[in-house]
N, C-alpha and C. Protein backbone atom coordinates (compact mmCIF):
# COMPACT_ATOMS: atom_id res chain seq x y z
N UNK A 1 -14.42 0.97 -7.60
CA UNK A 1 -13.09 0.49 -7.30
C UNK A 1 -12.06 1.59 -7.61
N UNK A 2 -11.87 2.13 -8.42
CA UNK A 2 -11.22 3.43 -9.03
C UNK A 2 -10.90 4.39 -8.11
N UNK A 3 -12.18 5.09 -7.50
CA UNK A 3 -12.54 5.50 -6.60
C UNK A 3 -11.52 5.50 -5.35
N UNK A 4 -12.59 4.34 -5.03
CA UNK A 4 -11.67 3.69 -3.63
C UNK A 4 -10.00 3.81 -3.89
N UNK A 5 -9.70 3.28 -4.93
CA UNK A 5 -8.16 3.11 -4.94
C UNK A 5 -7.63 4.37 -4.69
N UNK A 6 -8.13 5.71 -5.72
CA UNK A 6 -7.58 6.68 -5.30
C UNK A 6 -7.61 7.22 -3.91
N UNK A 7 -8.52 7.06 -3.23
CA UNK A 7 -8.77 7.73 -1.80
C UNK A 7 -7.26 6.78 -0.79
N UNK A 8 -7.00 5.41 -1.24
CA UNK A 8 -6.04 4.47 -0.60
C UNK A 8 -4.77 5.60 -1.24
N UNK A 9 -4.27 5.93 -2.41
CA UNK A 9 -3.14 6.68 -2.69
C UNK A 9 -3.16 7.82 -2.55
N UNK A 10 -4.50 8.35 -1.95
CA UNK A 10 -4.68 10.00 -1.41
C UNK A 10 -4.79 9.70 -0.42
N UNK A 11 -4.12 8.56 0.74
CA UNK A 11 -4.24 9.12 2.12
C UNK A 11 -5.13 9.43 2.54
N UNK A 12 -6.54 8.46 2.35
CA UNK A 12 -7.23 8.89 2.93
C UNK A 12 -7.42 7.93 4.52
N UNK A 13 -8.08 8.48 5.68
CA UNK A 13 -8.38 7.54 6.43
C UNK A 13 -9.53 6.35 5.46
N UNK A 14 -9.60 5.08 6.40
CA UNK A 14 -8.88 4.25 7.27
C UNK A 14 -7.46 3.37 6.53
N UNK A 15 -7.21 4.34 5.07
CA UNK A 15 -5.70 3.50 4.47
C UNK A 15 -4.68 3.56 5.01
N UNK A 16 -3.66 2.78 5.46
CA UNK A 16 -2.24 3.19 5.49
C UNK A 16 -1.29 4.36 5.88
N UNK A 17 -1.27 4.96 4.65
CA UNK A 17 -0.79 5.74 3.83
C UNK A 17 -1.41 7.12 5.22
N UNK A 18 -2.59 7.15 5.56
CA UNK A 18 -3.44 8.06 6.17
C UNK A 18 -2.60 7.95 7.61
N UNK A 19 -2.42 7.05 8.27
CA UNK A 19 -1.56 7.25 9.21
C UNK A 19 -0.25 7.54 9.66
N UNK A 20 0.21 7.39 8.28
CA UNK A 20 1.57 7.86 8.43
C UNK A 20 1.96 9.35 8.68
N UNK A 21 1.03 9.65 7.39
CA UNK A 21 0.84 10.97 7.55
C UNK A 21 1.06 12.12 8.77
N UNK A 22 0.01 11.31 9.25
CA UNK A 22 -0.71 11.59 10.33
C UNK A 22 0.21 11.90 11.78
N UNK A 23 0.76 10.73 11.27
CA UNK A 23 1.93 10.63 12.73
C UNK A 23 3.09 12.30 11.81
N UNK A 24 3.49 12.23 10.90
CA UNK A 24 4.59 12.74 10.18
C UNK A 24 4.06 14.29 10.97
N UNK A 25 3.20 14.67 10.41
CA UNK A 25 2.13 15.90 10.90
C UNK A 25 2.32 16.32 12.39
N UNK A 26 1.88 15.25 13.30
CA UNK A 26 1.99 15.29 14.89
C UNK A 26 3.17 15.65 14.94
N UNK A 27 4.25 14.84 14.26
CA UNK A 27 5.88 14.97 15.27
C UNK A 27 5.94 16.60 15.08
N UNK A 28 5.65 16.94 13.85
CA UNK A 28 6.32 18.35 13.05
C UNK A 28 5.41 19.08 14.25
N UNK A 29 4.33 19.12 13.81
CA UNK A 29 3.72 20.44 15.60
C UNK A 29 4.21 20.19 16.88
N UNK A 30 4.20 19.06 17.60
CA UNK A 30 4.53 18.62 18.76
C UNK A 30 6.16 19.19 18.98
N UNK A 31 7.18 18.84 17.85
CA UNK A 31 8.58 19.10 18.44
C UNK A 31 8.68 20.99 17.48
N UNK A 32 7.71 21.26 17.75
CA UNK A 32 7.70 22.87 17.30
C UNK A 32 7.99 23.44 16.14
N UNK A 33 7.84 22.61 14.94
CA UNK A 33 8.15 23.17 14.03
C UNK A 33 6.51 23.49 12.71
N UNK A 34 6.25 24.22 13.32
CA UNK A 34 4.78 24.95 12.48
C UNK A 34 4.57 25.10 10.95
N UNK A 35 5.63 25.81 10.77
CA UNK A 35 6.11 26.15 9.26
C UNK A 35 6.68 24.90 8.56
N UNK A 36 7.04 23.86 8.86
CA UNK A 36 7.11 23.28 8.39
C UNK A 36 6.03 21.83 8.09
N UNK A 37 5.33 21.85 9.32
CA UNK A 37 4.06 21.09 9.17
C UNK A 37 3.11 21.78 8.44
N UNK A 38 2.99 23.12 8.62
CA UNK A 38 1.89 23.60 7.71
C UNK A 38 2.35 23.52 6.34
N UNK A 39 3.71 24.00 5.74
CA UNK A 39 4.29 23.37 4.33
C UNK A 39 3.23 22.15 3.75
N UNK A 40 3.78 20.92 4.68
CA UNK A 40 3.53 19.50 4.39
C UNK A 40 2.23 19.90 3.99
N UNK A 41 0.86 20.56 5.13
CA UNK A 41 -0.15 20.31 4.98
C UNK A 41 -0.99 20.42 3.45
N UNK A 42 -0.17 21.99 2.85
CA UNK A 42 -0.13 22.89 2.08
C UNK A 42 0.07 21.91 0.81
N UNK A 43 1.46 21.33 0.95
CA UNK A 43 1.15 20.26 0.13
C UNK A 43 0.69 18.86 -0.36
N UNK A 44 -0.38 18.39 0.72
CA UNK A 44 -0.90 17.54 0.67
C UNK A 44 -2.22 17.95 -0.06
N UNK A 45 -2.63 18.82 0.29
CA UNK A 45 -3.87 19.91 -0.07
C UNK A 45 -3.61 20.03 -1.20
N UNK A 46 -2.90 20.49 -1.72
CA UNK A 46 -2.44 20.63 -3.71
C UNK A 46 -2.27 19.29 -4.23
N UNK A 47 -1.60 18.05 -3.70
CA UNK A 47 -1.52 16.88 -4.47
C UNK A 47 -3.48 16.00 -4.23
N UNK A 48 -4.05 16.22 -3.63
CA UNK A 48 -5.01 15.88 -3.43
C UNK A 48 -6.06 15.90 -4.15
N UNK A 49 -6.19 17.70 -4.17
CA UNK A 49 -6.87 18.37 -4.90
C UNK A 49 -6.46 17.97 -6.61
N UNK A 50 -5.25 18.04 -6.99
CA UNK A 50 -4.90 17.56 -8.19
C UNK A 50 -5.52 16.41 -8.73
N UNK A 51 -5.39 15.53 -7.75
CA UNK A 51 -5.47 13.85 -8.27
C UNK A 51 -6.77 13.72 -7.83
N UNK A 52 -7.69 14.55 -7.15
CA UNK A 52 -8.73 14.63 -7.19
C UNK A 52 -9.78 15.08 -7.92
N UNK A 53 -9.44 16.13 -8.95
CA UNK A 53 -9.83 17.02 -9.74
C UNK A 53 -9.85 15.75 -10.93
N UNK A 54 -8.53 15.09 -11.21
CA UNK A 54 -8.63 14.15 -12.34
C UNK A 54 -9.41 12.83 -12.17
N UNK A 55 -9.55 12.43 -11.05
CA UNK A 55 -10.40 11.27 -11.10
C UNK A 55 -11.83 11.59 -10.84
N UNK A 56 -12.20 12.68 -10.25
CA UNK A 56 -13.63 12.79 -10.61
C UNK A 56 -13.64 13.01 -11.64
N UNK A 57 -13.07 13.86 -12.62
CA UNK A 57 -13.38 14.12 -13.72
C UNK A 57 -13.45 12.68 -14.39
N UNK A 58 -12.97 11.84 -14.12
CA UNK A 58 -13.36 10.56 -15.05
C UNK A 58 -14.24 10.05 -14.79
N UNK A 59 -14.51 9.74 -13.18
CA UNK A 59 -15.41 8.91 -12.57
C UNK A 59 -16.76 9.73 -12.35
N UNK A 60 -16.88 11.26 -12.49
CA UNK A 60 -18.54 11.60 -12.34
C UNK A 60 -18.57 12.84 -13.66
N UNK A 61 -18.10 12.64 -14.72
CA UNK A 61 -18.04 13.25 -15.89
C UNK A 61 -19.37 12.83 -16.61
N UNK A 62 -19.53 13.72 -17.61
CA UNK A 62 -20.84 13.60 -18.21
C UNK A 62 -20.59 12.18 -19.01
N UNK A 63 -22.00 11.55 -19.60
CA UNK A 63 -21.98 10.42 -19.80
C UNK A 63 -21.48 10.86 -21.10
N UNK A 64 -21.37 9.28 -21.67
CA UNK A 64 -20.81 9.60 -23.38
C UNK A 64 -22.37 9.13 -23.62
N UNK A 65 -22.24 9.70 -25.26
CA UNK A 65 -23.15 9.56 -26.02
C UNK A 65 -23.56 8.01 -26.11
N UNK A 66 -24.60 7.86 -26.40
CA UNK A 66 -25.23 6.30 -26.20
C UNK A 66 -24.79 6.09 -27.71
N UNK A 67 -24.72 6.73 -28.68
CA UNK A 67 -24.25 6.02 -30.02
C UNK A 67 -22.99 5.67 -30.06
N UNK A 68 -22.01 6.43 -29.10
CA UNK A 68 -20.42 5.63 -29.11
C UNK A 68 -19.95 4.89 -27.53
N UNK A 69 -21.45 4.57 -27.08
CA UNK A 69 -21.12 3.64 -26.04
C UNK A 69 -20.42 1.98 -26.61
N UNK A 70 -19.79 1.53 -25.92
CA UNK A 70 -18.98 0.16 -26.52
C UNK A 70 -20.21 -0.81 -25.70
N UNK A 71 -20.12 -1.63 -26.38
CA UNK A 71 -21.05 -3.31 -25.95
C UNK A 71 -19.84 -4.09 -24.75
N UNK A 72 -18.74 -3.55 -24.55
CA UNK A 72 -18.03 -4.32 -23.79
C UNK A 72 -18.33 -3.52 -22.14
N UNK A 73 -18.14 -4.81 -21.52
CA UNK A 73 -18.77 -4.77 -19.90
C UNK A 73 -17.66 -5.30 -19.18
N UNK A 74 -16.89 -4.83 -18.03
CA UNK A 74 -15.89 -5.87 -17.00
C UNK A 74 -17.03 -6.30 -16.64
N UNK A 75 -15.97 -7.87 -16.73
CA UNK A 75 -16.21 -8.84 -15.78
C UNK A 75 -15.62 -9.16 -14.65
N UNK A 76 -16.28 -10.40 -13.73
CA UNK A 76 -15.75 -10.47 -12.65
C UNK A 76 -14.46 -10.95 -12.72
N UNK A 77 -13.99 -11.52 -13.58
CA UNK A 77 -12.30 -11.66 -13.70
C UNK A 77 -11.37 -10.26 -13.76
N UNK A 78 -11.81 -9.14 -14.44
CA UNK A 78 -11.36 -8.05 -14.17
C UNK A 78 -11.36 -7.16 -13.07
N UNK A 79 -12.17 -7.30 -12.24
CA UNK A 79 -12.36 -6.30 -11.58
C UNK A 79 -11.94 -7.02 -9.83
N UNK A 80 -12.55 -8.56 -9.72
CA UNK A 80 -11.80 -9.08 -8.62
C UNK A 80 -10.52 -8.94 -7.90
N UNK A 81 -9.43 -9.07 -9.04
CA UNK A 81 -7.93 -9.12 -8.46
C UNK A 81 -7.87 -7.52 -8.31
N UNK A 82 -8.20 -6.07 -8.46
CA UNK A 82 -7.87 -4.90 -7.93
C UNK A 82 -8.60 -5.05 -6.44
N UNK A 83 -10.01 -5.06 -6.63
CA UNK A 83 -10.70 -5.41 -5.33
C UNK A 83 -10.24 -5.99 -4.14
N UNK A 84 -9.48 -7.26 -4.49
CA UNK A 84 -8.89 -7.76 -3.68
C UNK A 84 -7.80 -7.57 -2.97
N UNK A 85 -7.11 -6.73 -3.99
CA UNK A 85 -5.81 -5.57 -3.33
C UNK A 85 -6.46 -4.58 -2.50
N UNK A 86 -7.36 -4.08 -2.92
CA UNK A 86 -7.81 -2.63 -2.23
C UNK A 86 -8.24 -3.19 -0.93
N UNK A 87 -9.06 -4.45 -0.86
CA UNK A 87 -9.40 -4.78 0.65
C UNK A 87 -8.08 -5.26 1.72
N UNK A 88 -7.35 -5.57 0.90
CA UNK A 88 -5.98 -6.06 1.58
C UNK A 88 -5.61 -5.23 2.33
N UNK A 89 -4.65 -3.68 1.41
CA UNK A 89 -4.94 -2.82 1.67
C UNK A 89 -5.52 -1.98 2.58
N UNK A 90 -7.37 -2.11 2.85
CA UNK A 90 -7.67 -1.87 3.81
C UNK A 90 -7.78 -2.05 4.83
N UNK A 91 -7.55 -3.46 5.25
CA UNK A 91 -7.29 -4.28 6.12
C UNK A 91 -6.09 -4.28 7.07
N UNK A 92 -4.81 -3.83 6.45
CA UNK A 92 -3.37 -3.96 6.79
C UNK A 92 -3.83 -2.12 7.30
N UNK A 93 -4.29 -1.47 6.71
CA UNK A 93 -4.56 -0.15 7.39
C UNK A 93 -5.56 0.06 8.68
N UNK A 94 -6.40 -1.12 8.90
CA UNK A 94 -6.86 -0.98 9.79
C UNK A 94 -6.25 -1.71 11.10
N UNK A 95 -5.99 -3.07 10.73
CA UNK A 95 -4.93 -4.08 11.74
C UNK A 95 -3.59 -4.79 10.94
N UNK A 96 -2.48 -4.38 11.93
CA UNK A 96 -1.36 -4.74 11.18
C UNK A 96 -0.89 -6.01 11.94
N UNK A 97 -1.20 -7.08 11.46
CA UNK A 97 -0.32 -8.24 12.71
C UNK A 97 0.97 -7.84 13.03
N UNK A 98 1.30 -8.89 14.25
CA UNK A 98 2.39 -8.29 14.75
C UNK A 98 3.67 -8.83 13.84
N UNK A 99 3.71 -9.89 13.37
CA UNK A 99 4.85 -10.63 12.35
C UNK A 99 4.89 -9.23 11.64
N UNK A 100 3.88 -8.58 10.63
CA UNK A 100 4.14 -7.55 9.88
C UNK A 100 4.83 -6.71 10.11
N UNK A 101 4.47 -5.87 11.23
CA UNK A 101 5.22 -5.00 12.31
C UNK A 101 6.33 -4.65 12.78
N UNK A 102 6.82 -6.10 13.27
CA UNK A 102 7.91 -6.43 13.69
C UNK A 102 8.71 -6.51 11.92
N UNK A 103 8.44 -7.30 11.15
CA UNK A 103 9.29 -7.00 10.28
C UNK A 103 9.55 -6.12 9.41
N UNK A 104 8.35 -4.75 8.95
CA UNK A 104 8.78 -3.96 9.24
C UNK A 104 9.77 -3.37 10.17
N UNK A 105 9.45 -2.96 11.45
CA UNK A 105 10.69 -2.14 12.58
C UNK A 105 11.88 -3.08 11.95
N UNK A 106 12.06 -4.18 11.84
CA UNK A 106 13.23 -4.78 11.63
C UNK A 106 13.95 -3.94 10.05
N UNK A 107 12.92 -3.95 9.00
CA UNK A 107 13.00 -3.37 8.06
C UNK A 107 13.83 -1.59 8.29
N UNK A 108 13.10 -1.24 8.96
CA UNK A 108 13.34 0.09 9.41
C UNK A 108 14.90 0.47 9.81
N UNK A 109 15.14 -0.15 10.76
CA UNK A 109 16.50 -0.33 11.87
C UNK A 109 17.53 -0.20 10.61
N UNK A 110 17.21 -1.46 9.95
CA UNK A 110 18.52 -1.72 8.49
C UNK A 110 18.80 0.10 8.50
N UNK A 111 17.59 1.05 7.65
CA UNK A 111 17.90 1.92 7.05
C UNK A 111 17.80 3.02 7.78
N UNK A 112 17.91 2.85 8.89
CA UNK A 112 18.07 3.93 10.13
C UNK A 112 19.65 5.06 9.75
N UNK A 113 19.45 5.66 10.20
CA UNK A 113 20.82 6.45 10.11
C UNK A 113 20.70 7.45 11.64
N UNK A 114 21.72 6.89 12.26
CA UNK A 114 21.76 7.50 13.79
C UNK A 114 23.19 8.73 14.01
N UNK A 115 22.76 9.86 14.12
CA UNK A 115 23.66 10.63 14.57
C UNK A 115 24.87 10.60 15.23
């Protein structure tokens, strides 16, 4: 779950977060601006790598010693309600109904600022 979550706040595909990107990326090459999409890329690549570097290090780090292992175990009350976000989550990243959508764009418009 850990895991997963980070890959949902690292943008990864099929999250959210991954398409936005994605589109942000396209406009910047498409309306000609190189140097500045490659910037973005540049720094997506460093925040990645960062927050990547720290969660493996937690999640595939050497084991601890079996004499200061703890007797405590999650349970399914702990670990359900993140799970259940993360599939949400994945879900809204893969199909967004249209109510969502729409109220988003509606959302959007409010904080538009037009030339």
């Amino acid at each position: 779950v850990f895991v997963a979550g980070f890959l949902a706040i690292a943008a990864s595909p099929p999250f959210g977060p991954f398409f936005s990107e994605f589109k942000i990326i396209g406009s910047a090459f498409s309306s000609g601006r190189y140097i500045i999409g490659a910037v973005f890329l540049i720094c997506l690549q460093i925040v990645f790598i960062g927050m990547g570097s720290t969660v493996l290090a937690v999640t595939q780090g050497p084991a601890p010693d079996p004499a200061k292992l703890s007797p405590y175990r999650e349970g399914w009350l702990t670990v359900l309600p993140p799970l259940i976000a993360l599939l949400i989550a994945l879900l809204l990243g893969i199909y967004l109904p249209e109510s969502v959508k729409a109220l988003l764009n509606d959302a959007a418009s409010l904080v538009e600022v037009c030339p």
